[in-house]
Protein backbone atom coordinates (compact mmCIF):
# COMPACT_ATOMS: atom_id res chain seq x y z
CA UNK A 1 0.00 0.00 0.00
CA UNK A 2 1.04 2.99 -0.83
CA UNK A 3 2.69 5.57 1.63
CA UNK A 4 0.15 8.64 1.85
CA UNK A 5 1.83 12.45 1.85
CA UNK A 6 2.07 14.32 4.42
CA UNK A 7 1.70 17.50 2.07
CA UNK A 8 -0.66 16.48 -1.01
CA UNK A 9 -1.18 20.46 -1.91
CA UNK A 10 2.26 20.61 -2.21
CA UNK A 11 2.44 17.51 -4.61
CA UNK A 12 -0.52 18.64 -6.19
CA UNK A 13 1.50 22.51 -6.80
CA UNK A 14 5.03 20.54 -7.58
CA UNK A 15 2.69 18.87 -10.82
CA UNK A 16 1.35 21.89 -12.04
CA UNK A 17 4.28 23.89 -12.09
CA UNK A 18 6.77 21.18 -13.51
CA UNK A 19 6.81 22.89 -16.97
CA UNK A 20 7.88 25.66 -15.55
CA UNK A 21 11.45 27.18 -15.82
CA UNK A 22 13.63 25.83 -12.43
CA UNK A 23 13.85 29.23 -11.29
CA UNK A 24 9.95 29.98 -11.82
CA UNK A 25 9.60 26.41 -9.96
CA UNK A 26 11.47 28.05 -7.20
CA UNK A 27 10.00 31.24 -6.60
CA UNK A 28 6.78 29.41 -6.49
CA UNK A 29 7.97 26.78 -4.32
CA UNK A 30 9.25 29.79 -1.87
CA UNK A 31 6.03 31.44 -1.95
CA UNK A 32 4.35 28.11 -1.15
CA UNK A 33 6.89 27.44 2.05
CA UNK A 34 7.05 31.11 3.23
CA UNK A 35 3.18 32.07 2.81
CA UNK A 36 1.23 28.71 2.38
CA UNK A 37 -1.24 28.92 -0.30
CA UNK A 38 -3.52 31.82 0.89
CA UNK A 39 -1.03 34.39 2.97
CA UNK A 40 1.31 37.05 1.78
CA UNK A 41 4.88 36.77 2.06
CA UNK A 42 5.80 39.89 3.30
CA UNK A 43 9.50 40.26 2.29
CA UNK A 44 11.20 41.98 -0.16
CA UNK A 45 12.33 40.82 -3.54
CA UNK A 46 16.01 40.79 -2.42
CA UNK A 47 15.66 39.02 0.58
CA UNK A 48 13.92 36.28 -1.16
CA UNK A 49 16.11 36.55 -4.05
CA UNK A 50 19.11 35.96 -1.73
CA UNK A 51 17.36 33.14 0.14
CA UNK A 52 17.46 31.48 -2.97
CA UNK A 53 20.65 31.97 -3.97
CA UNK A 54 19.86 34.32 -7.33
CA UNK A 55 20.17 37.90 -8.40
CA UNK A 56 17.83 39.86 -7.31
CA UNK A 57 16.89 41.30 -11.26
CA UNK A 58 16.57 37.69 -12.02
CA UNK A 59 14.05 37.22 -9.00
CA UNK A 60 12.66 39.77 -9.71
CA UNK A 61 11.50 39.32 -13.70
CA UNK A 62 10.95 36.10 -12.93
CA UNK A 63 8.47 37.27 -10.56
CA UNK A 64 6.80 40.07 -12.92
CA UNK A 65 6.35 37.13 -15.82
CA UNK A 66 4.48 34.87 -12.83
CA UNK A 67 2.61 37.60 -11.91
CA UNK A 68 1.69 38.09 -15.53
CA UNK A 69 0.42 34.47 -16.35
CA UNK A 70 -1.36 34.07 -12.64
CA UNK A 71 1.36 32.08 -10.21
CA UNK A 72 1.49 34.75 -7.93
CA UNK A 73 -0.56 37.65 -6.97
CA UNK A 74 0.34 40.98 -5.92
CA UNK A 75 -1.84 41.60 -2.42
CA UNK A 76 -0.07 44.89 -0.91
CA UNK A 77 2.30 47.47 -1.01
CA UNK A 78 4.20 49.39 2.22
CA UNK A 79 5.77 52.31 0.56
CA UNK A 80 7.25 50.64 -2.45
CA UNK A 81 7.75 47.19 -1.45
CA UNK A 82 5.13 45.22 -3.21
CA UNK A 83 4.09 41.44 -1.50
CA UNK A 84 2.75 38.92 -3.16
CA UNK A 85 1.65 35.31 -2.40
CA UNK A 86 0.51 32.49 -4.72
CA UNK A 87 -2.11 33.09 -7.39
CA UNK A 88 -5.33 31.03 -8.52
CA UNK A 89 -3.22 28.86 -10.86
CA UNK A 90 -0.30 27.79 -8.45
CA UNK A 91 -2.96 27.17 -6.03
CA UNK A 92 -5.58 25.60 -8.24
CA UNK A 93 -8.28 27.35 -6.21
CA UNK A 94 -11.01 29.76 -8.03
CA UNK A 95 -11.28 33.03 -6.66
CA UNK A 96 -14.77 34.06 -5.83
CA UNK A 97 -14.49 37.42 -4.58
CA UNK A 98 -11.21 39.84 -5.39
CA UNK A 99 -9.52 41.05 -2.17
CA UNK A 100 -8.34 44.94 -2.93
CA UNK A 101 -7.55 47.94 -0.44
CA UNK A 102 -10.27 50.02 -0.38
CA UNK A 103 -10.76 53.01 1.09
CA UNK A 104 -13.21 53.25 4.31
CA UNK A 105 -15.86 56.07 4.87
């Protein structure tokens, strides 16, 4: 019989993302680790960038073009650091309802 995971969203994320680029696999797969599939990761593109081991320019594009085709989703900005955490396709979760800032009355 076999062995069940321990983590079957993470399996489940590690099989969508395999055509991916390794360094797209990773950013996604530090976004998983760091935020889980519904928080925000709130560091900044060089501190990830060096906790992977990369550039941070190279982080950082490969961030914009997974931002672009819906692995990750931008949720906030303090100043201008932007944070993001994964999007509806890394996830494989349908958003209902948007989450946005808005302002209060």
């Amino acid at each position: 019989m076999p062995a069940t995971s321990q983590y079957p969203e993470l399996e489940a994320l590690q099989a969508r993302i395999s055509e991916l680029s390794h360094l797209k696999q990773n950013v996604i797969m530090t976004y998983a680790i760091l935020g889980g599939l519904e928080r925000s990761v709130e560091r900044t593109a060089a501190t990830l960038a060096s906790l992977m081991g990369v550039p941070a320019p190279h982080f950082s594009r490969a961030r914009r073009e997974l931002e672009a085709d819906g692995w990750v989703e931008f949720t906030h900005a303090e100043g201008q650091v932007k944070f993001y955490r994964l999007g509806e396709r890394a996830t494989g979760r349908e958003v209902v309802v948007q989450l946005r800032n808005r302002p209060t009355a």
